[in-house]
Protein backbone atom coordinates (compact mmCIF):
# COMPACT_ATOMS: atom_id res chain seq x y z
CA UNK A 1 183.46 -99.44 108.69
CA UNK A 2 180.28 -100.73 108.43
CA UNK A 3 176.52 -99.41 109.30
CA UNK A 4 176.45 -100.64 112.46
CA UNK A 5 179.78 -99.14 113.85
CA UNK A 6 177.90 -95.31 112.23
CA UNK A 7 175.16 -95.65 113.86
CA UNK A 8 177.13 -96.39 117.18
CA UNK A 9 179.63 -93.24 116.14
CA UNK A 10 176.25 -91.55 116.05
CA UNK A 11 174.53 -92.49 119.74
CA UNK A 12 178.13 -91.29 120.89
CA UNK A 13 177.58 -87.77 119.30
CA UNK A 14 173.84 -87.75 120.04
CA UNK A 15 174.58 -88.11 124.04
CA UNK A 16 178.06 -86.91 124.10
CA UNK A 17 178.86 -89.72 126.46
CA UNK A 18 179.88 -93.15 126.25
CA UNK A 19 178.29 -94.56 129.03
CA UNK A 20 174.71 -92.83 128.11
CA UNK A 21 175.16 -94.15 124.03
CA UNK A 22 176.42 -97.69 125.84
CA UNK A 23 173.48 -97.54 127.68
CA UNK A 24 171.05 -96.42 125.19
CA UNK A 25 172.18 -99.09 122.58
CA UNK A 26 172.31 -101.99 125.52
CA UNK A 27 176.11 -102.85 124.97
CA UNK A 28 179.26 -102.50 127.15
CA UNK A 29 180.88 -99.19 127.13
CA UNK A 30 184.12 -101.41 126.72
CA UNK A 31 182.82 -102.38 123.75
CA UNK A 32 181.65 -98.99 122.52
CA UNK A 33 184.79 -97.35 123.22
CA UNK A 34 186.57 -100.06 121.25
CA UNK A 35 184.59 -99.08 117.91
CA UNK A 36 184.97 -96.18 118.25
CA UNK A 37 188.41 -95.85 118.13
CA UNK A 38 188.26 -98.74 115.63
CA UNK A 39 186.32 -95.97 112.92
CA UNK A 40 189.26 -93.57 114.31
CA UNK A 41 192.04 -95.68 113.41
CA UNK A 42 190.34 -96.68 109.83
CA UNK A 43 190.01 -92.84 109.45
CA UNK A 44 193.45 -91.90 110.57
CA UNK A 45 191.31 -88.95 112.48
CA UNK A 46 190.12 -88.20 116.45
CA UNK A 47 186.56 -88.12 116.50
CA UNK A 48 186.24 -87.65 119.85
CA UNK A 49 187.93 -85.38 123.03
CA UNK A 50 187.31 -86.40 126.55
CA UNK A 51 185.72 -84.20 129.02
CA UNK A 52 185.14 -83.80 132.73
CA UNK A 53 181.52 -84.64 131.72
CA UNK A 54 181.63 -86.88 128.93
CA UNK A 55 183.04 -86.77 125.36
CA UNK A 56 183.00 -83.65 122.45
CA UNK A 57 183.04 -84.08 118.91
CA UNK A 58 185.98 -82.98 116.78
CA UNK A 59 185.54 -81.19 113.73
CA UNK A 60 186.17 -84.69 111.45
CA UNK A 61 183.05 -86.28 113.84
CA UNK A 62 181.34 -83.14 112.69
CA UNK A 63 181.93 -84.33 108.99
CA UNK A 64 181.53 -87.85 109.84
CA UNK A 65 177.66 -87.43 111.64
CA UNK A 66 176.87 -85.65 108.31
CA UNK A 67 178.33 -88.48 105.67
CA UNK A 68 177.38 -91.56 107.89
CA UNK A 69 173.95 -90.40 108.29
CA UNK A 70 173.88 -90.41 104.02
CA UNK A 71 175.54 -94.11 104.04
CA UNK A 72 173.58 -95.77 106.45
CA UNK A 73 169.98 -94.21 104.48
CA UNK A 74 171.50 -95.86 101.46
CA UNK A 75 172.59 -99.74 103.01
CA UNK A 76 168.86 -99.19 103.79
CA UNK A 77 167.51 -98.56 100.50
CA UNK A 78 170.06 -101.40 99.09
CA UNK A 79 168.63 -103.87 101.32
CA UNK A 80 165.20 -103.38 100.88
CA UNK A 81 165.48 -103.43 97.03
CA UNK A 82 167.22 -106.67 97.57
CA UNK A 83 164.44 -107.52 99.59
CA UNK A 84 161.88 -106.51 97.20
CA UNK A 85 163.62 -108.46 94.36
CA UNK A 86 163.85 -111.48 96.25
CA UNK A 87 160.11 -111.54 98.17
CA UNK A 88 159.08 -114.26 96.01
CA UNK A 89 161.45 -117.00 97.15
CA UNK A 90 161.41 -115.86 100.12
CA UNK A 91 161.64 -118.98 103.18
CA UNK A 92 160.50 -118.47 107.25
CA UNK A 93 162.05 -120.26 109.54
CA UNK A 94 160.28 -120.69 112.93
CA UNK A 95 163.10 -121.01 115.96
CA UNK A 96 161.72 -121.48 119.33
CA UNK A 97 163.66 -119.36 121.96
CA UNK A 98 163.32 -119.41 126.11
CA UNK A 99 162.29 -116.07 127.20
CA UNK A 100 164.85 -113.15 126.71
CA UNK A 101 167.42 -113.98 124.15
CA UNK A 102 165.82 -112.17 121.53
CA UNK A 103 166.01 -108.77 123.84
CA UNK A 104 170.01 -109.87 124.92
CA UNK A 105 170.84 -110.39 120.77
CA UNK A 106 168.89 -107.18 119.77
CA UNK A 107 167.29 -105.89 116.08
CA UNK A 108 171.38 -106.00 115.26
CA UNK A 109 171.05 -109.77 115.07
CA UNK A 110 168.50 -109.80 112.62
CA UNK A 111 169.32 -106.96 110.44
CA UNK A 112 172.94 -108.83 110.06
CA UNK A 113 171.36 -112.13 109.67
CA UNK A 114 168.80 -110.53 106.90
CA UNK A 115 171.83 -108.85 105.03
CA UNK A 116 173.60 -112.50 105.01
CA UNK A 117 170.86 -114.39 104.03
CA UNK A 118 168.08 -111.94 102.58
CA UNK A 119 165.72 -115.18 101.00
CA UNK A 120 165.32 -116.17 104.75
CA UNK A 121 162.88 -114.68 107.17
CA UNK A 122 163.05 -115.55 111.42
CA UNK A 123 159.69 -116.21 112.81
CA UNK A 124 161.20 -116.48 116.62
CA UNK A 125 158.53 -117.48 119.27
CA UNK A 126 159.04 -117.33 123.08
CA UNK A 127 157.97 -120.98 125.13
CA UNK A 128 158.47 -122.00 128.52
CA UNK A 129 161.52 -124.87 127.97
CA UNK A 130 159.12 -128.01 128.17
CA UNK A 131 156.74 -126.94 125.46
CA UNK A 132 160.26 -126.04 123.30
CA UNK A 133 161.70 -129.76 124.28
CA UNK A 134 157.97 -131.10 122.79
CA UNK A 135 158.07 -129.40 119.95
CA UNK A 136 161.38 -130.29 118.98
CA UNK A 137 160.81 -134.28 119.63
CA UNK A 138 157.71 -133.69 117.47
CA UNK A 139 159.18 -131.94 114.78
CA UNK A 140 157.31 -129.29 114.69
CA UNK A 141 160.21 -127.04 114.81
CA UNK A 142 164.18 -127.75 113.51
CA UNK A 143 165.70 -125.47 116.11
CA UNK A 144 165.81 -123.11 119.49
CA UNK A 145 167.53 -121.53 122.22
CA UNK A 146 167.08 -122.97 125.34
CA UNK A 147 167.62 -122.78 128.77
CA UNK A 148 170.16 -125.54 130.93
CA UNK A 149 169.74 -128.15 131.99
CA UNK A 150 169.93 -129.52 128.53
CA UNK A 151 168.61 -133.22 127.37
CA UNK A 152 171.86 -134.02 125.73
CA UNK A 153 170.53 -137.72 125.10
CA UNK A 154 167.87 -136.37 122.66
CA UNK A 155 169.75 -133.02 121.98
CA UNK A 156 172.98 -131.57 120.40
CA UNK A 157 173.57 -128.67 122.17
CA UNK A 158 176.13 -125.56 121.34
CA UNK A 159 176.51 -123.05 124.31
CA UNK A 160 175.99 -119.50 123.46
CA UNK A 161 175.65 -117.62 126.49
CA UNK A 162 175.38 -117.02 130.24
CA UNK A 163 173.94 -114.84 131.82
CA UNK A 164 173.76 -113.66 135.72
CA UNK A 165 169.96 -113.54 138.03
CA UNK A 166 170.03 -110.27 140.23
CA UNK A 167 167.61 -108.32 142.75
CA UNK A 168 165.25 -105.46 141.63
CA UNK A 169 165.11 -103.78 145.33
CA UNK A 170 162.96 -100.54 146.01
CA UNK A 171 165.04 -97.73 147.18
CA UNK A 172 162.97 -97.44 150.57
CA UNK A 173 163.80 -101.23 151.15
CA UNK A 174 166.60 -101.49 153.74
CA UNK A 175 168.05 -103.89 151.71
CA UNK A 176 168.92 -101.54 148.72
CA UNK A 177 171.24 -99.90 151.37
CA UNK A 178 173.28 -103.23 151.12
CA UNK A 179 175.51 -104.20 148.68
CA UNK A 180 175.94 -107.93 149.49
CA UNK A 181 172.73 -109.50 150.01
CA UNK A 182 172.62 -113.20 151.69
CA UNK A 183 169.91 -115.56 152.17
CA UNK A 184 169.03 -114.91 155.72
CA UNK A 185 168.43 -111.22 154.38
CA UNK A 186 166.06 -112.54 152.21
CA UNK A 187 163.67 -114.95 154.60
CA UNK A 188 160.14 -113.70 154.52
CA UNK A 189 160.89 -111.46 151.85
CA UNK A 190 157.94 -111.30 148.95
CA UNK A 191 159.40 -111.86 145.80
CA UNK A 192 158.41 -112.36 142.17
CA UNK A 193 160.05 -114.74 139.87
CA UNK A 194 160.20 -116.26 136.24
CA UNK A 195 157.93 -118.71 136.55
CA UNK A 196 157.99 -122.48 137.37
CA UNK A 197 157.53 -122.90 133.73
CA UNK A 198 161.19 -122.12 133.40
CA UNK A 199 164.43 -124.78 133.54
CA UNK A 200 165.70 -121.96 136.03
CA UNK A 201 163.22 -121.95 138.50
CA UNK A 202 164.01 -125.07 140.03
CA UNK A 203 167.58 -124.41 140.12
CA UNK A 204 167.32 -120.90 141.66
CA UNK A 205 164.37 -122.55 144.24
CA UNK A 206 167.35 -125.47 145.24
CA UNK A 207 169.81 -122.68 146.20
CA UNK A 208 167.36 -121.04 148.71
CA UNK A 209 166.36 -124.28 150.38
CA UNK A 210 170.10 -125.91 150.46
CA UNK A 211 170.54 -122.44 152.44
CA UNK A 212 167.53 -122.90 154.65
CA UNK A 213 165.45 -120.72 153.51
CA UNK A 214 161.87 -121.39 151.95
CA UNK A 215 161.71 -118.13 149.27
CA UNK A 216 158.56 -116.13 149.84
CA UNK A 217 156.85 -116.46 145.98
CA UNK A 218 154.70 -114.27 145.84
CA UNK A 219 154.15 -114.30 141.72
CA UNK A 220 156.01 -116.39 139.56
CA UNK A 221 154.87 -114.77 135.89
CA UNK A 222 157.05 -114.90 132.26
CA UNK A 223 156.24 -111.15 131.85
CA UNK A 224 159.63 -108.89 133.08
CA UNK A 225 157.68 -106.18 133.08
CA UNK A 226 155.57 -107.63 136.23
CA UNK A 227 158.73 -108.90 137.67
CA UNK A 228 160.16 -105.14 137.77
CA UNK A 229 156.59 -103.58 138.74
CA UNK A 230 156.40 -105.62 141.69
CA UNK A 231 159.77 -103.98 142.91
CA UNK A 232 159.21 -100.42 141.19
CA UNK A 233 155.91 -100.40 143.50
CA UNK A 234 157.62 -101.70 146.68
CA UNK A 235 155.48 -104.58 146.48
CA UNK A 236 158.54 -107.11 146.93
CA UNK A 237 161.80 -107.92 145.45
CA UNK A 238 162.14 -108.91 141.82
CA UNK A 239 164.18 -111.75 140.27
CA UNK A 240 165.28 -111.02 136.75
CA UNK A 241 168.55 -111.63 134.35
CA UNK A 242 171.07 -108.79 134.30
CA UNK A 243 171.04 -108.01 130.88
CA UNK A 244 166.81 -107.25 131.00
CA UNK A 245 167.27 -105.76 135.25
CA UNK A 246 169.31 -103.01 133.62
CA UNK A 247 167.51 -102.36 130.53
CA UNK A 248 164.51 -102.13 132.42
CA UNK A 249 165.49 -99.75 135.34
CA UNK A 250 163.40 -97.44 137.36
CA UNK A 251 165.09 -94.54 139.18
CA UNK A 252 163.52 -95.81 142.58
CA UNK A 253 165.28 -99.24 142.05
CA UNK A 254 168.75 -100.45 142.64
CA UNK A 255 169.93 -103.97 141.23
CA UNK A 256 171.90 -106.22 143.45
CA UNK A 257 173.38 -109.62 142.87
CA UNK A 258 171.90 -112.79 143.85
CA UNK A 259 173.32 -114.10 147.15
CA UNK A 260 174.99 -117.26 145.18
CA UNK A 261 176.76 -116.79 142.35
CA UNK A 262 176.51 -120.20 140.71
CA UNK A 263 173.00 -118.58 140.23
CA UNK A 264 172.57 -118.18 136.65
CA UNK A 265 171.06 -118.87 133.18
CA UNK A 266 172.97 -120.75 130.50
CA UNK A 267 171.66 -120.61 127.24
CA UNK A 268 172.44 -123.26 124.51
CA UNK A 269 171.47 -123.46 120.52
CA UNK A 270 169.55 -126.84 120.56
CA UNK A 271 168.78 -129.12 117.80
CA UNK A 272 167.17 -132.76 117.30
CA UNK A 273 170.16 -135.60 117.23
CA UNK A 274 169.81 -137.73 114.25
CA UNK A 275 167.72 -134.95 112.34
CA UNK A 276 169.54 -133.20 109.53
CA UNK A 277 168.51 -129.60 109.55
CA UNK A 278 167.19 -127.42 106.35
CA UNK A 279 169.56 -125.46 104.28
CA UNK A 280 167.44 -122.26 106.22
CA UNK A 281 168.33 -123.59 109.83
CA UNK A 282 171.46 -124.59 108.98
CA UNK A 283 172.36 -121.03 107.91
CA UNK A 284 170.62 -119.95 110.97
CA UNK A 285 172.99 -122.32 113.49
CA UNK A 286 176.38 -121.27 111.47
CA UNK A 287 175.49 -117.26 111.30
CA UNK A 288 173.84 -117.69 115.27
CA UNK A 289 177.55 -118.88 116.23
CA UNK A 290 179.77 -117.00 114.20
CA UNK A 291 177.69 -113.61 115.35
CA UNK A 292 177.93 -114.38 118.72
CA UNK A 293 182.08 -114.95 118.78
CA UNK A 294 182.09 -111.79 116.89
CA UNK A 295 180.30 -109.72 118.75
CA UNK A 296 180.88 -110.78 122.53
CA UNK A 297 182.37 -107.46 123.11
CA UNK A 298 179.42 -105.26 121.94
CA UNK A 299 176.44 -107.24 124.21
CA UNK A 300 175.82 -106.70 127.60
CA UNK A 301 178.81 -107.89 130.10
């Protein structure tokens, strides 16, 4: 077991619910349910009953919320007396990331990437893809996540993931009552985007016009928090990923896909051709990778 497996066990005791601790920590309940009964197997124990309304803790999870809260305190004093040992050699690497991929890896990305490589601290900075392409052909930066399409002339690209745009509809708007939403639905309709700025936007814009529809912008902004305002305050319908839609959630919205699937936002690890990286942003591509394989099952599906 490791820490971040207890402190999963313990959202799962907290709410007595999968779904809610799912929720709460923004990964699948598939995967949630899976370490869980991962820590049950290790521990040859149940730690959990199922209910009508949720989940109850056994008398070993009883035992368990006690011990892991002990463990986890001390991986956290061991890492930050590694941390203080180490401060003086101490590297930062800047990586320049379109907008949202820190919020889809989570803190769980960076505390594992701290307790592989504890000399190396992640300065990541959110750009608009054009000012990430510049800075990469100028050097002024090694690495980044970015956004298809991808310069693959001037770029080595590795995909790391994909991710679907959906509707933020007030409840009042008719359309929240359907569950299939098409273009025609959507003619006239305000709505508020991820800005121009974005390798998206043009794609998403393409759809609606190849389906004869000019959309209705009515703010195109990087903020999400606009973007979900705009439908929270039945001002029009908001355009936002899945993964930050459901984290961001009013109870007088409803999310609703996109009327085209194809829709979406890839996200590659991007790096100069030709350019060798650092030792620091080489570690970063390998552990970026590796985590992401590994952990497919515990981000948002």
């Amino acid at each position: 077991m490791n820490k971040r497996e207890l402190n999963y066990f313990l959202k799962v005791y907290e709410y007595k619910s999968i779904k809610k601790a799912a929720e709460d920590l923004f990964i699948s309940s598939q995967g949630l349910s899976k370490t869980i009964k991962n820590l049950e197997s290790e521990l040859g124990v149940q730690l959990f009953t199922r209910t009508a309304h949720g989940v109850e803790p056994t008398i070993p999870a009883h035992n368990l919320k006690r011990r892991a809260k002990i463990i986890i305190t001390e991986f956290d004093n061991i890492r930050n007396d590694m941390l203080l040992e180490s401060e003086i050699t101490t590297t930062v690497l800047r990586v320049l990331s379109t907008s949202g991929m820190l919020k889809y890896l989570t803190l769980d990305f960076i505390e594992d990437f701290y307790a592989q490589y504890p000399n190396i601290r992640l300065n990541i900075v959110e750009y608009p893809e054009g000012p990430i392409e510049n800075m990469l052909n100028e050097e002024q930066a090694e690495i980044a996540f970015l956004s298809a399409p991808v310069d693959t002339i001037n770029f080595e690209a590795n995909f790391c993931v994909s991710h679907k745009n959906c509707l933020i509809i007030h409840k009042s708007n008719p359309l929240a009552q359907k569950d299939c939403i098409t273009f025609e639905d959507l003619r006239d309709i305000p709505i508020a985007v991820n800005g121009r700025e974005s390798n998206t936007y043009n794609n998403s814009i393409n759809l609606w016009l190849k389906n004869g529809v000019t959309p209705n912008v009515i703010l195109e902004t990087s903020e999400e928090n606009l973007i979900q305002e705009v439908a929270g305050r039945n001002l029009g319908i908001g355009i936002s990923l899945d993964f930050i839609a459901h984290a961001g959630k009013s109870d007088n919205t409803v999310i609703r896909p996109v009327p085209d699937k194809s829709c979406v936002k890839d996200v590659y690890l991007v790096k100069k051709i030709g350019k060798k990286l650092s030792k620091e942003a080489q570690c970063f591509e390998d552990f970026t990778l590796e985590w992401l394989k590994s952990n497919r099952d515990f981000l948002f599906k």
